[in-house]
Protein backbone atom coordinates (compact mmCIF):
# COMPACT_ATOMS: atom_id res chain seq x y z
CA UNK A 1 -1.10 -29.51 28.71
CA UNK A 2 -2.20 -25.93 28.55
CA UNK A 3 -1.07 -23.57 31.55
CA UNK A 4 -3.72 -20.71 31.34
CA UNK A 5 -2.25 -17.61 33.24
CA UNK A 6 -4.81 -15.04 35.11
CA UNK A 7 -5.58 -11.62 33.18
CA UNK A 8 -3.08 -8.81 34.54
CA UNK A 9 -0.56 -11.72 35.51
CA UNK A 10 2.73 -10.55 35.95
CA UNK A 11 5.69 -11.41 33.93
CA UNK A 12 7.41 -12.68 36.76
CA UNK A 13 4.75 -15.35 37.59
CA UNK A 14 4.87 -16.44 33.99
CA UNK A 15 8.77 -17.27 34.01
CA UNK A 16 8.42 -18.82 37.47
CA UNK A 17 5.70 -21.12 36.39
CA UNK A 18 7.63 -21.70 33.01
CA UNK A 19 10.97 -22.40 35.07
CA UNK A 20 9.43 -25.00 36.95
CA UNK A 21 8.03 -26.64 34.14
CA UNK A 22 11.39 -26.85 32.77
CA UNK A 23 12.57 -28.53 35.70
CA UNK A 24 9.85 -31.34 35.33
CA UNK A 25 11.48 -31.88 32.08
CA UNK A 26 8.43 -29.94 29.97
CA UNK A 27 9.26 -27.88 26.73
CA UNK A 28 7.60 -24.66 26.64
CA UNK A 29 5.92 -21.88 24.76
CA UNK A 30 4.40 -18.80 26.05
CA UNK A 31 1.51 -17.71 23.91
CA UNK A 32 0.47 -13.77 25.09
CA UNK A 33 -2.74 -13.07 23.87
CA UNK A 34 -5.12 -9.73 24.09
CA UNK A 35 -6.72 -11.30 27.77
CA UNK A 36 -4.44 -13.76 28.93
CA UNK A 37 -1.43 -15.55 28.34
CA UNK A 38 -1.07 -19.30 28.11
CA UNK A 39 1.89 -21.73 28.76
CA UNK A 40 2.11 -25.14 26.19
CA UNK A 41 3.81 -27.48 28.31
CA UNK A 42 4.90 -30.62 26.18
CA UNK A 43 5.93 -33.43 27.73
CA UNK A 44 5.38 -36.75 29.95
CA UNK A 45 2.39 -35.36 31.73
CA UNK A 46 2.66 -38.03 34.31
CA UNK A 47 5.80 -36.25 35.42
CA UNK A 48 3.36 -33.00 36.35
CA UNK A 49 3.01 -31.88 39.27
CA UNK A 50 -0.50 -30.96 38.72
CA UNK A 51 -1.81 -29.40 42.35
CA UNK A 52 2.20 -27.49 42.62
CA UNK A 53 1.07 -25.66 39.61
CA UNK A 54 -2.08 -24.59 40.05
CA UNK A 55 -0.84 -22.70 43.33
CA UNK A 56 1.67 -20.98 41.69
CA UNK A 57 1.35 -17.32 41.80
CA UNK A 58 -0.74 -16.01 38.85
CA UNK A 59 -1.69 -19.47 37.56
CA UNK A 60 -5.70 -19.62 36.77
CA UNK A 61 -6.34 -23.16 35.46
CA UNK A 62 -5.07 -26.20 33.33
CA UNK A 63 -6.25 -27.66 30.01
CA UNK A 64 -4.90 -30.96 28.72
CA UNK A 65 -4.76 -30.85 24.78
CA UNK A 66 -6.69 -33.88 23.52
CA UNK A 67 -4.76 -34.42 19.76
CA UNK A 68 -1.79 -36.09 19.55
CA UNK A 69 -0.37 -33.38 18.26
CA UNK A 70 0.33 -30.56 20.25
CA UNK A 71 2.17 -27.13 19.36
CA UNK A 72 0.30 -27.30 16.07
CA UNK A 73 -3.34 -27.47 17.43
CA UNK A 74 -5.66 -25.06 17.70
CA UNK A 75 -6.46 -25.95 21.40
CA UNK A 76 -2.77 -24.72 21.77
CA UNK A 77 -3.64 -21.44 19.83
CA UNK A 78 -7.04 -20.49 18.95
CA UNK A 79 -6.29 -18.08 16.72
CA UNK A 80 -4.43 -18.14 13.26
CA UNK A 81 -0.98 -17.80 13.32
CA UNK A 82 0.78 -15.40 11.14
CA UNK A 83 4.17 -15.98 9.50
CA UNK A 84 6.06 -12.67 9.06
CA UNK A 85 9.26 -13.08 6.27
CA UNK A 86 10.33 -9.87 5.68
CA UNK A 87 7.50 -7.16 5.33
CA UNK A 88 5.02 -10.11 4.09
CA UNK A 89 2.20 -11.52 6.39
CA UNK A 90 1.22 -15.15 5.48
CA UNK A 91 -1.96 -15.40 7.21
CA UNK A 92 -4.79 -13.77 9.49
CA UNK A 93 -6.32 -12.71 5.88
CA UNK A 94 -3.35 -12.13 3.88
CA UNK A 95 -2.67 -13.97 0.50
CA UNK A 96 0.27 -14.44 -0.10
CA UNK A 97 1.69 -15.92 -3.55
CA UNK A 98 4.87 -18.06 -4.53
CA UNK A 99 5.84 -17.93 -8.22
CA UNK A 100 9.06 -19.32 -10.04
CA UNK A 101 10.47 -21.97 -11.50
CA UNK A 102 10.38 -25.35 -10.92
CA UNK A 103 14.52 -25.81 -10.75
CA UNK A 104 16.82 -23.06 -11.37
CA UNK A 105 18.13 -23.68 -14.82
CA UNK A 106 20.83 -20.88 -15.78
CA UNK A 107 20.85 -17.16 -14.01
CA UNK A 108 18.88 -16.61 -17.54
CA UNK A 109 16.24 -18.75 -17.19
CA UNK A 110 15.77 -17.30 -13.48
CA UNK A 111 16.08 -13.83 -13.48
CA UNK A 112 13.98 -13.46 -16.57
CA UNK A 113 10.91 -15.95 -14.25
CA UNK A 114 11.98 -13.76 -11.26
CA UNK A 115 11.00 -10.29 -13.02
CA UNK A 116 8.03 -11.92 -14.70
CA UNK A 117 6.31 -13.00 -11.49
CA UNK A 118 7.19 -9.63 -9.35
CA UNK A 119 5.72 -7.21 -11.94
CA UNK A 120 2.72 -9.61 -12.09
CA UNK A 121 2.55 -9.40 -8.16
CA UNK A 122 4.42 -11.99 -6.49
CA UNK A 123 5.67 -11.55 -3.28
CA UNK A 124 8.04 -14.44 -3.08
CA UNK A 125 9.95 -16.44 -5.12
CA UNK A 126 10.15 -20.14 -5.83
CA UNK A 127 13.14 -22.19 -6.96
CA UNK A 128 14.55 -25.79 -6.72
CA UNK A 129 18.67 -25.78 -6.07
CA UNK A 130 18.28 -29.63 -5.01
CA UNK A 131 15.78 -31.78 -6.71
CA UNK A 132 14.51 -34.59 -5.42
CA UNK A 133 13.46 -36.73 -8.62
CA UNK A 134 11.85 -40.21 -9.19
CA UNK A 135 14.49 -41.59 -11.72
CA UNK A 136 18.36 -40.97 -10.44
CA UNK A 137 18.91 -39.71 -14.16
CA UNK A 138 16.90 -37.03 -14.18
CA UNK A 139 17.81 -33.30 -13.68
CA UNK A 140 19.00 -33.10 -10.04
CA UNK A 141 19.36 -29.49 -9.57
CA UNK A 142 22.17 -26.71 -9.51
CA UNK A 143 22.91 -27.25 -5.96
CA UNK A 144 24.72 -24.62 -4.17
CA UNK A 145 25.32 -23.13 -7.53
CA UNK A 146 21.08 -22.70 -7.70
CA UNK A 147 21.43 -20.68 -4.29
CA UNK A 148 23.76 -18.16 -5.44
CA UNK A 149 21.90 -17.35 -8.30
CA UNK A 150 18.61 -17.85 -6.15
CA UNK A 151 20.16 -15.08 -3.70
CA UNK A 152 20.99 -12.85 -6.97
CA UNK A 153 17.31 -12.95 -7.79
CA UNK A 154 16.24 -11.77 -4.54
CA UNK A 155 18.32 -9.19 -4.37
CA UNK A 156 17.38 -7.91 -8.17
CA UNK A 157 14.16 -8.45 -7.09
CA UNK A 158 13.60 -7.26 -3.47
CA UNK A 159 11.43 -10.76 -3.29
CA UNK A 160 12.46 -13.73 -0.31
CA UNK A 161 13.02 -16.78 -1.66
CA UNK A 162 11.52 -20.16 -0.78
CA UNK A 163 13.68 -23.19 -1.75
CA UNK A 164 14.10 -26.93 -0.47
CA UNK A 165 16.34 -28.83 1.41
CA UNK A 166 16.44 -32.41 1.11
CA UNK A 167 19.42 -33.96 3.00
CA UNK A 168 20.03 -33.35 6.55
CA UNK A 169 23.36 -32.46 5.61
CA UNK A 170 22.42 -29.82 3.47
CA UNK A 171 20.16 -27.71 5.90
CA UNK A 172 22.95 -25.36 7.10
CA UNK A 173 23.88 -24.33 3.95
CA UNK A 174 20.18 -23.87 2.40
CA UNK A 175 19.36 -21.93 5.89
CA UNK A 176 22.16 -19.15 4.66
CA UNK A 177 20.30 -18.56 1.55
CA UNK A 178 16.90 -19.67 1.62
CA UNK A 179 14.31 -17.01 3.53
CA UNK A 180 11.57 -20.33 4.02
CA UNK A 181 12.97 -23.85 3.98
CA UNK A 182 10.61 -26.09 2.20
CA UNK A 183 10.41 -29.73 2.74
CA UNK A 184 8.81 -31.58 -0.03
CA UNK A 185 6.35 -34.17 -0.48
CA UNK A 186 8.91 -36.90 -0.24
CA UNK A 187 10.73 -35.76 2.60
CA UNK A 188 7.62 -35.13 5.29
CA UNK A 189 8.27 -38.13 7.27
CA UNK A 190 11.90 -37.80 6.96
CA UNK A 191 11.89 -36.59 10.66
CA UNK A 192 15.55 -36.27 11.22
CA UNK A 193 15.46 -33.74 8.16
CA UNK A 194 12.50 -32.39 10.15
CA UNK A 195 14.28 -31.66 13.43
CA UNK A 196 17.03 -30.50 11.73
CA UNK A 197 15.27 -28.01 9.63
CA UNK A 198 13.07 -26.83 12.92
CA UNK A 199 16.68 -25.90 15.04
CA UNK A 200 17.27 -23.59 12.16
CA UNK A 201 14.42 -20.90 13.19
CA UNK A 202 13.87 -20.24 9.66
CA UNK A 203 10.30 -20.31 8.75
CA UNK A 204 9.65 -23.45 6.72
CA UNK A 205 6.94 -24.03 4.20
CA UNK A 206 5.77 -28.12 5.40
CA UNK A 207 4.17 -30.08 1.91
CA UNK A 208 1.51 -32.52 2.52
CA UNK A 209 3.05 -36.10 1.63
CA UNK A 210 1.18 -37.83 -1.09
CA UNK A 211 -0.36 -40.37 0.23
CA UNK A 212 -0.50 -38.71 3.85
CA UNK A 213 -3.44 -38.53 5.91
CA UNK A 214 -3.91 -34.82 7.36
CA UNK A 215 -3.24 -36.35 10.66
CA UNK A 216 -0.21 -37.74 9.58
CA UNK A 217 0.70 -33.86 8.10
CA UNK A 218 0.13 -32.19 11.18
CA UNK A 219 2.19 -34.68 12.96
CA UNK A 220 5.06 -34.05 10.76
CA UNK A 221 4.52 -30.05 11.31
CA UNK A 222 4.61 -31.11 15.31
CA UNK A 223 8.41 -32.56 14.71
CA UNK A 224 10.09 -28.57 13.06
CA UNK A 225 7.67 -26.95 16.02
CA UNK A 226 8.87 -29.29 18.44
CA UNK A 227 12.77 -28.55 16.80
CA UNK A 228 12.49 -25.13 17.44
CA UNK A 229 11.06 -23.39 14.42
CA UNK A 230 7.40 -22.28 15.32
CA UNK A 231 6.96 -20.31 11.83
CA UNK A 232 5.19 -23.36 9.77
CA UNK A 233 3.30 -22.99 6.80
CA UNK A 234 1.62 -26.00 5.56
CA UNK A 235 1.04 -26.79 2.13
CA UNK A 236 -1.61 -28.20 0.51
CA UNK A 237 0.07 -30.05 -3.34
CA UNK A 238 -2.25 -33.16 -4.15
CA UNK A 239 -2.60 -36.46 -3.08
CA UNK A 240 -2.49 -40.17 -4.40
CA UNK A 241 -5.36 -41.66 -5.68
CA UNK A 242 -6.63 -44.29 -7.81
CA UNK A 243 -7.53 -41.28 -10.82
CA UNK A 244 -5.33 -41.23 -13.69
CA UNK A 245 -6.50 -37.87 -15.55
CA UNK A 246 -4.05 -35.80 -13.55
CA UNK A 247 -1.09 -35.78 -11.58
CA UNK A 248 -2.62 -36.04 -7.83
CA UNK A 249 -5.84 -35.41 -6.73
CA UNK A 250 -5.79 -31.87 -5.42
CA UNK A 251 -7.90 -31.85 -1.56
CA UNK A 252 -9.56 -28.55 -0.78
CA UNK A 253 -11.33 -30.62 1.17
CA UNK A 254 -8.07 -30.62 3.85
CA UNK A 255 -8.07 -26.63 3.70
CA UNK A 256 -11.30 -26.22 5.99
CA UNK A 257 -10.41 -29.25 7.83
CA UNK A 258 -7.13 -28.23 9.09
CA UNK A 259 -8.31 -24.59 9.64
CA UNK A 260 -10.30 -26.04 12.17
CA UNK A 261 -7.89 -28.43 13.98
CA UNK A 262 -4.80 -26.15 13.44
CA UNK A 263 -3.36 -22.32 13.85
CA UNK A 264 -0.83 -22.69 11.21
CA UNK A 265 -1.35 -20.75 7.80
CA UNK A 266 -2.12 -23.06 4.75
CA UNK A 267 -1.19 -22.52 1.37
CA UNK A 268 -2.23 -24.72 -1.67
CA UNK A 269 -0.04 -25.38 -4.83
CA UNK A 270 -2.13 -26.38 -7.78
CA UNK A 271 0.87 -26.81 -10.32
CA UNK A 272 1.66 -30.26 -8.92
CA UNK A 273 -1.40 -31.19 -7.91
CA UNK A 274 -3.06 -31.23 -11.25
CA UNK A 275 0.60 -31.83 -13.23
CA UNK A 276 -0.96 -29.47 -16.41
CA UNK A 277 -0.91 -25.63 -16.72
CA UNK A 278 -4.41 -25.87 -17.93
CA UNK A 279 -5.84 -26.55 -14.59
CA UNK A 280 -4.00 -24.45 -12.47
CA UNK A 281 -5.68 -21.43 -13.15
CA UNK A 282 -9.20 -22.95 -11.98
CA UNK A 283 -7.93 -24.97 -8.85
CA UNK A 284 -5.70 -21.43 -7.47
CA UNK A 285 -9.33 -19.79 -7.78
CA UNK A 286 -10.46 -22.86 -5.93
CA UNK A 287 -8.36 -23.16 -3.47
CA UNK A 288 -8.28 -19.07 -2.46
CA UNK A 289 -12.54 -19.53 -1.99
CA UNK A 290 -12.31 -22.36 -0.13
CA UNK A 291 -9.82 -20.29 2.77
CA UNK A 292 -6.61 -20.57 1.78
CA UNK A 293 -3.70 -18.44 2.77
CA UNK A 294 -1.71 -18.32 -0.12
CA UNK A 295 -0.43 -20.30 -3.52
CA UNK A 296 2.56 -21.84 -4.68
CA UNK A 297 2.88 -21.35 -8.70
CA UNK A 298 5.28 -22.51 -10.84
CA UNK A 299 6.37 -19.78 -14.01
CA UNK A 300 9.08 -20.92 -16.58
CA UNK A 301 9.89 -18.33 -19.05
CA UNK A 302 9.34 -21.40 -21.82
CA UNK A 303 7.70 -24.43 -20.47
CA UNK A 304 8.19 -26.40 -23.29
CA UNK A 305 12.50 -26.42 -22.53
CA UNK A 306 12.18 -26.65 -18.47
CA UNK A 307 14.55 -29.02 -17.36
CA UNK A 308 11.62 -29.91 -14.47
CA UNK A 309 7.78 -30.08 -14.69
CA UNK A 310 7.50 -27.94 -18.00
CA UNK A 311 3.41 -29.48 -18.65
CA UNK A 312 2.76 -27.91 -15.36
CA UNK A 313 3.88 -24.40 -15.36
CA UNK A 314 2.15 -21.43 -16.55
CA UNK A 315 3.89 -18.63 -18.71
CA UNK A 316 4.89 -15.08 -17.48
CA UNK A 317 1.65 -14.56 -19.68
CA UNK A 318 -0.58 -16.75 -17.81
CA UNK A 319 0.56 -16.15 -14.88
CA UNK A 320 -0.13 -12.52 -14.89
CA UNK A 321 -3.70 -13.07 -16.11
CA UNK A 322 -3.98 -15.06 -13.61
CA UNK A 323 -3.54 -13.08 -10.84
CA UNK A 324 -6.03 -10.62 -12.45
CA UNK A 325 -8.43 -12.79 -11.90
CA UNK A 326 -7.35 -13.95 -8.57
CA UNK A 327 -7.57 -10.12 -7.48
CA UNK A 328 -10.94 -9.67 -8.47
CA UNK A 329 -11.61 -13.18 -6.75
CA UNK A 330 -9.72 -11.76 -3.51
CA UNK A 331 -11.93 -8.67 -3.14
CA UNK A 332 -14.63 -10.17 -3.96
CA UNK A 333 -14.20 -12.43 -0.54
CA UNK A 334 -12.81 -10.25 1.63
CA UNK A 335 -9.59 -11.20 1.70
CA UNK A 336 -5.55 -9.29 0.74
CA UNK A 337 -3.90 -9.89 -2.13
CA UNK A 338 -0.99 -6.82 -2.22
């Protein structure tokens, strides 16, 4: 349910009104726009008290939200939210692009991918400490080890770093290091890593599952917002199909399609969607004219040694011609790319 507040309402009528809310047993959040300023009331809305709160002081109508889910929906919010880390926008227009490694490998192997993608014109930087992998032998990541040197990076740097956490028992101790807290593919129905991630506050960067409907995605984002953590950015890495030429079947198709049913800022990361450096460079240009907020890119400093997803990630070399291109694209629409 949306509580819409009269223009020129006074503060004071908007805590009263979100006080008794409260007391009905309603989770809130105030939304103050230009005009007016709106109360999301999420709940049991059998328990409301509908005629009490329309003659409240200050209160000008009420609007039940129709999707299932609710904080994330653009009847909520109607317009785009925009996720501030640091002095970076992600949203509302501004591109914003995540470049690194796939796993941190040795403060060698890092700092030489962190330097690569900053002069190229990244503004954040991508790492895996923990690594969720489909065979228990593979490389599992350097663990708390990775965020030290992740945190050294940054620091050389001046870039904030987006890493993942994938054990509820590790959230507190990514959440000291990490400046975004990414949940991967495999972990976006894991709601209790969910909640626990939203009671953070961190902003976290949400992966679409693979073989998740965008319902299903949005839902998940509705479990961190519901947490506690309203700075979600979803992200857009491939699905599962029945085609075999590449790794998942990248879906611009969802980019529009949740522009329209949500607020939140989308990004779109074509390294594991196509699972081949050779078609990153034409799905990022792709995904940036089809709306996109940002990309997520992985950079090795030598592919062919990564210890994680070396046929997918681009060289310093690539990668800087590629965002060359991406800034002509950029103007070209309209759009920011610092």
């Amino acid at each position: 349910m949306i509580i819409v507040m009269r223009p020129g309402s006074k503060q004071q009528e908007v805590n009263k009104v979100e006080q008794r809310l409260t007391e009905l047993g309603f989770a809130t959040h105030v939304i103050v726009g230009e005009e007016k300023t709106v109360i999301g009331a999420i709940g049991d809305k059998a328990a409301l008290n509908s005629e009490g709160i329309l003659n409240m002081p200050g209160v000008e109508s009420m609007v039940p939200i129709k999707k299932p889910y609710k904080l994330v929906s653009r009847e909520l919010k109607k317009n785009c939210s925009i996720i501030t880390v640091g002095n970076i926008k992600i949203g509302g227009g501004n591109l914003v692009v995540m470049a690194g490694p796939c796993a941190v490998e040795s403060e060698e192997q890092l700092m030489q991918a962190a330097l690569a993608v900053k002069q190229a014109g990244a503004t954040i930087l991508r790492g895996g400490a923990f690594k969720p992998r489909t065979s228990p032998y593979a490389f599992q990541g350097m663990e708390e080890e990775g965020l030290k040197l992740l945190a050294k990076a940054s620091q050389l740097t001046g870039m904030p770093i987006v890493t993942e956490a994938v054990d509820p028992r590790d959230v507190e101790l990514v959440a000291q290091y990490a400046d975004i807290i990414q949940i991967g593919a495999r972990n976006m129905q894991n709601f209790r890593l969910l909640q626990e991630v939203g009671q953070t506050g961190k902003p976290v960067l949400l992966k679409r599952g693979m073989c998740a409907t965008i319902e299903d995605w949005l839902m998940a984002a509705e479990y961190i917002m519901a947490g506690g953590s309203h700075d979600v950015i979803l992200c857009e890495r491939g699905i599962r199909t029945y085609e075999t030429a590449v790794r998942n079947t990248l879906d611009l198709s969802a980019v529009p399609v949740v522009k329209e049913l949500s607020h939140l800022p989308l990004i779109v990361d074509p390294s594991h969607a196509t699972g081949y450096a050779r078609y990153v460079a034409p799905l990022a240009k792709g995904a940036i004219a089809v709306g996109a907020d940002g990309l997520m890119i992985e950079v090795h400093p030598d592919p062919s040694r990564a210890l994680c997803d070396g046929p997918q990630s681009l060289t310093p070399e690539q990668f800087t011609a590629l965002m060359r291109e991406l800034r002509g694209l950029a103007e070209y629409i309209g759009v920011n790319l610092p």
